[in-house]
C-alpha atoms as a PDB file:
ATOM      1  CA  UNK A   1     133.255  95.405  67.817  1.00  0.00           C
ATOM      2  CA  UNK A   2     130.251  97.033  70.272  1.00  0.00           C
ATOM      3  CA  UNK A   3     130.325 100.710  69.556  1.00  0.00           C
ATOM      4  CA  UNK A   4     130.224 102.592  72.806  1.00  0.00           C
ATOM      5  CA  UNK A   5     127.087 104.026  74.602  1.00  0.00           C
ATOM      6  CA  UNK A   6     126.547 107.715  74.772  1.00  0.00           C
ATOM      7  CA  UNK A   7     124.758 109.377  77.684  1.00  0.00           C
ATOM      8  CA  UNK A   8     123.399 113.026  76.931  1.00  0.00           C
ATOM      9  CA  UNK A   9     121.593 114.971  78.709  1.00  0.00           C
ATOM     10  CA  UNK A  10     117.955 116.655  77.661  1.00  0.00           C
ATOM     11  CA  UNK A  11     118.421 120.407  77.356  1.00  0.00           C
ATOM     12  CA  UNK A  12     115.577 122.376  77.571  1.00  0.00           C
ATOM     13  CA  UNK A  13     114.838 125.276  74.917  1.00  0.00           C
ATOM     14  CA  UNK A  14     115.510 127.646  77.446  1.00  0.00           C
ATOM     15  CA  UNK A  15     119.296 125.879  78.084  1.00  0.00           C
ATOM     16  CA  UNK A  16     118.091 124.516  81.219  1.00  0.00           C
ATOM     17  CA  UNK A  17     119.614 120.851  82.563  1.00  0.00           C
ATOM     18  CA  UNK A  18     117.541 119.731  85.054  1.00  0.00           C
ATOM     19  CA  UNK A  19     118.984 116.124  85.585  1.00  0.00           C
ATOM     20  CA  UNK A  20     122.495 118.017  85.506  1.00  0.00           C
ATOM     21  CA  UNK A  21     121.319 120.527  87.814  1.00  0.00           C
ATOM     22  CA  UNK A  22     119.801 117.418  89.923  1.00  0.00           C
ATOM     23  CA  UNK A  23     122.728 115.789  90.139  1.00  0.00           C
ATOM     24  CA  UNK A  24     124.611 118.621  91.066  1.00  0.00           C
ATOM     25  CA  UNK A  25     122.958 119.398  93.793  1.00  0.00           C
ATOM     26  CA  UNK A  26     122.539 115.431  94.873  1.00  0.00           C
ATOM     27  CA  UNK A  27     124.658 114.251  97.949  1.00  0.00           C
ATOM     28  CA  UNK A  28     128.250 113.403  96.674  1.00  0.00           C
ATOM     29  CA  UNK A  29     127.753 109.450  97.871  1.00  0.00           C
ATOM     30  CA  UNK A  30     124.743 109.281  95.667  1.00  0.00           C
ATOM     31  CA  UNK A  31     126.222 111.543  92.461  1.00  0.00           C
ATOM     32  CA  UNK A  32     129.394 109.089  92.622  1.00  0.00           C
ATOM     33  CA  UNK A  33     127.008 105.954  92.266  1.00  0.00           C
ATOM     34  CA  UNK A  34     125.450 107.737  89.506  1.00  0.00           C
ATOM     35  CA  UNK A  35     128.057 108.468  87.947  1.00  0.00           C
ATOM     36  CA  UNK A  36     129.601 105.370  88.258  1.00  0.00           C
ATOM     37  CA  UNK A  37     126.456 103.697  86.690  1.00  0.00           C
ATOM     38  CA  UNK A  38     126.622 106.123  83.459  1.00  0.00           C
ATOM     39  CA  UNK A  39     130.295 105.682  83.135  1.00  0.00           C
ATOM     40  CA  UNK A  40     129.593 101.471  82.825  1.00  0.00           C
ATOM     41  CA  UNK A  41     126.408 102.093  80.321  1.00  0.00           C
ATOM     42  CA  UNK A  42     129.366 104.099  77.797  1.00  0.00           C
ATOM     43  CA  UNK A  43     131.941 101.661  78.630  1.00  0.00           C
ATOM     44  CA  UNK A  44     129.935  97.922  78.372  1.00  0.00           C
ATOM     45  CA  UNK A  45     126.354  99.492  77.186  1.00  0.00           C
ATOM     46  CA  UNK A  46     123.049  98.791  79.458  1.00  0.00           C
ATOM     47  CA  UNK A  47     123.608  95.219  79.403  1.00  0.00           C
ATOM     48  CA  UNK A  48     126.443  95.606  82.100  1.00  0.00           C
ATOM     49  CA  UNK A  49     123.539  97.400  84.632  1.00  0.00           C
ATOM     50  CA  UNK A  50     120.839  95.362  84.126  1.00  0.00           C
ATOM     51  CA  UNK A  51     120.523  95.103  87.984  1.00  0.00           C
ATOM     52  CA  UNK A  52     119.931  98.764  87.830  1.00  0.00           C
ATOM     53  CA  UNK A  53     117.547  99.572  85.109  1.00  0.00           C
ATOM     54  CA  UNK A  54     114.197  99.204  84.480  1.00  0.00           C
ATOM     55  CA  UNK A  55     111.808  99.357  81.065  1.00  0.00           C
ATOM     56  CA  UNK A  56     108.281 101.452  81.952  1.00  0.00           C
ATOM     57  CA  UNK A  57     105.508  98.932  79.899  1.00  0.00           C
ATOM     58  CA  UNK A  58     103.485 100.576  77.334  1.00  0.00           C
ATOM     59  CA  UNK A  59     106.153 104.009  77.242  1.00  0.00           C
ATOM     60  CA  UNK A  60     109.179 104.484  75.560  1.00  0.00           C
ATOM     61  CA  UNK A  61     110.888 105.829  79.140  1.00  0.00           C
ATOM     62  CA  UNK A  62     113.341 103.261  81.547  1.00  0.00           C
ATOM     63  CA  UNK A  63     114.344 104.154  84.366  1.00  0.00           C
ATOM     64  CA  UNK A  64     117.881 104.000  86.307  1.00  0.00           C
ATOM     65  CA  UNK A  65     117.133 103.003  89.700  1.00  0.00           C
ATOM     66  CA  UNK A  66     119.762 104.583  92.582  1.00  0.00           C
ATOM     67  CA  UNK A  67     118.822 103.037  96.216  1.00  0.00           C
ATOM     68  CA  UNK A  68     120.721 104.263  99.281  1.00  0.00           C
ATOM     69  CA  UNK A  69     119.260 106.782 101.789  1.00  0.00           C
ATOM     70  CA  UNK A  70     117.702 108.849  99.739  1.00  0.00           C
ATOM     71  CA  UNK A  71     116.040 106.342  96.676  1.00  0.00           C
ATOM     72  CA  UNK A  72     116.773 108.311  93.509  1.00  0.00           C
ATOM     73  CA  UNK A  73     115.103 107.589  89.693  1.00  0.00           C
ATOM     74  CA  UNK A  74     116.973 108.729  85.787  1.00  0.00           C
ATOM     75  CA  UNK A  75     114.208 108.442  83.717  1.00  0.00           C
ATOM     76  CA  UNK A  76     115.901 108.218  79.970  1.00  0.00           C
ATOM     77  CA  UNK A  77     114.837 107.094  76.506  1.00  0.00           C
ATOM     78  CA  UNK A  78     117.373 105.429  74.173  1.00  0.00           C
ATOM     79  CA  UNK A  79     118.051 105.978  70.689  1.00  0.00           C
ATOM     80  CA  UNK A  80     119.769 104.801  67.660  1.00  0.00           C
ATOM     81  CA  UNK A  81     123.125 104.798  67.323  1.00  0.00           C
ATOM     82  CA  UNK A  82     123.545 103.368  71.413  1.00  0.00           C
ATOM     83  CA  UNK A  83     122.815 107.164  72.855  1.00  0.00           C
ATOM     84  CA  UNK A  84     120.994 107.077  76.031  1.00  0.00           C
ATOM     85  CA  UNK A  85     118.916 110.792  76.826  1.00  0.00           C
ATOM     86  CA  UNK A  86     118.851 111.353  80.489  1.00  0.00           C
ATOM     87  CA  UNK A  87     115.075 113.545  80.765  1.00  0.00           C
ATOM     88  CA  UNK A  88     114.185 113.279  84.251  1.00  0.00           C
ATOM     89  CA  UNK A  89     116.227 112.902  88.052  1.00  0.00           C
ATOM     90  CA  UNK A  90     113.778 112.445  91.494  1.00  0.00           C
ATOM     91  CA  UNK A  91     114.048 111.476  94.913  1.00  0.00           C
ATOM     92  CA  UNK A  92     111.770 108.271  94.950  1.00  0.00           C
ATOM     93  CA  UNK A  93     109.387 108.868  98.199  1.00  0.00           C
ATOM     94  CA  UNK A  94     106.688 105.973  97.088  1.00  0.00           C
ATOM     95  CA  UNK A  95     106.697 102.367  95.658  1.00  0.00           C
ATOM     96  CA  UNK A  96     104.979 103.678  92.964  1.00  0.00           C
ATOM     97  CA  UNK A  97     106.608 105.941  90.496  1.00  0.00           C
ATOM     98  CA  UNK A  98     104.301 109.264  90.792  1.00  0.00           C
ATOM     99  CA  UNK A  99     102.655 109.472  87.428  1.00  0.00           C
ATOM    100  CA  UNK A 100     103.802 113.629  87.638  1.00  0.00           C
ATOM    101  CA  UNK A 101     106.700 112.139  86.754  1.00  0.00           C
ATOM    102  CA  UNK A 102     106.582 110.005  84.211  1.00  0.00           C
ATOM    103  CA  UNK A 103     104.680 112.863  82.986  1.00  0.00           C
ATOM    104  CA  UNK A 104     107.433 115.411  83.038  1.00  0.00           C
ATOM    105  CA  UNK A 105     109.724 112.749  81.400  1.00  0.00           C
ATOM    106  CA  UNK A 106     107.808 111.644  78.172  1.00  0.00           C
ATOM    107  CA  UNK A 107     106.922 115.535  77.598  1.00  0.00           C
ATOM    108  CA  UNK A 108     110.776 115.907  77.773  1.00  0.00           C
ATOM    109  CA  UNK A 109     110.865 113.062  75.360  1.00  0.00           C
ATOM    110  CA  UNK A 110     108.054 114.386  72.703  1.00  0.00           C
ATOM    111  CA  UNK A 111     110.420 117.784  72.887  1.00  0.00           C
ATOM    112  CA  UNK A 112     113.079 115.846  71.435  1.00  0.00           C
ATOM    113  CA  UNK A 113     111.365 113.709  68.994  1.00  0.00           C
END
């Protein structure tokens, strides 16, 4: 039996959640898809969104890819025992990803390490 994935979130020293607090603030139609996409990684694990994911070469960071009006990016790490940490939420504005935030992510990520 396939244990289940677990999504956390990174908290901040301070108690902040910034991809919470993103998401929160996102446009419903966009937070459902989101949430709909986190809900199948803990259910079926990241094979089952494979069309949505992405691995960064040469970091430790993927990313979850949301496309719509408003192109949004969950940059997240995973970890033993199937947890997923979500570290970074953006509005995608560029075909590249903005190295600022890949930036913000793996600091996120060294935090937690």
């Amino acid at each position: 039996m396939n244990k289940r994935w677990q999504v956390i979130f990174y908290v901040s020293s301070s108690g902040n959640n910034p991809v919470k607090d993103f998401l929160d603030a996102a446009d419903p139609k966009q937070k459902t898809k989101i949430l709909r996409l986190l809900f199948h990684i803990e259910e079926y694990g990241l094979q089952a969104v494979i069309p949505y994911i992405k691995k960064f070469s040469g970091t430790p960071l993927w990313e979850i890819r949301v496309v719509g009006k408003n192109s949004m990016r969950i940059l997240f790490v995973t970890r033993m025992g199937n947890q997923i940490v979500l570290l970074h939420a953006f509005f995608k504005k560029t075909q590249k990803t903005p190295s600022r935030e890949i930036a913000i992510a793996l600091t996120r990520f060294k935090e937690i390490c």
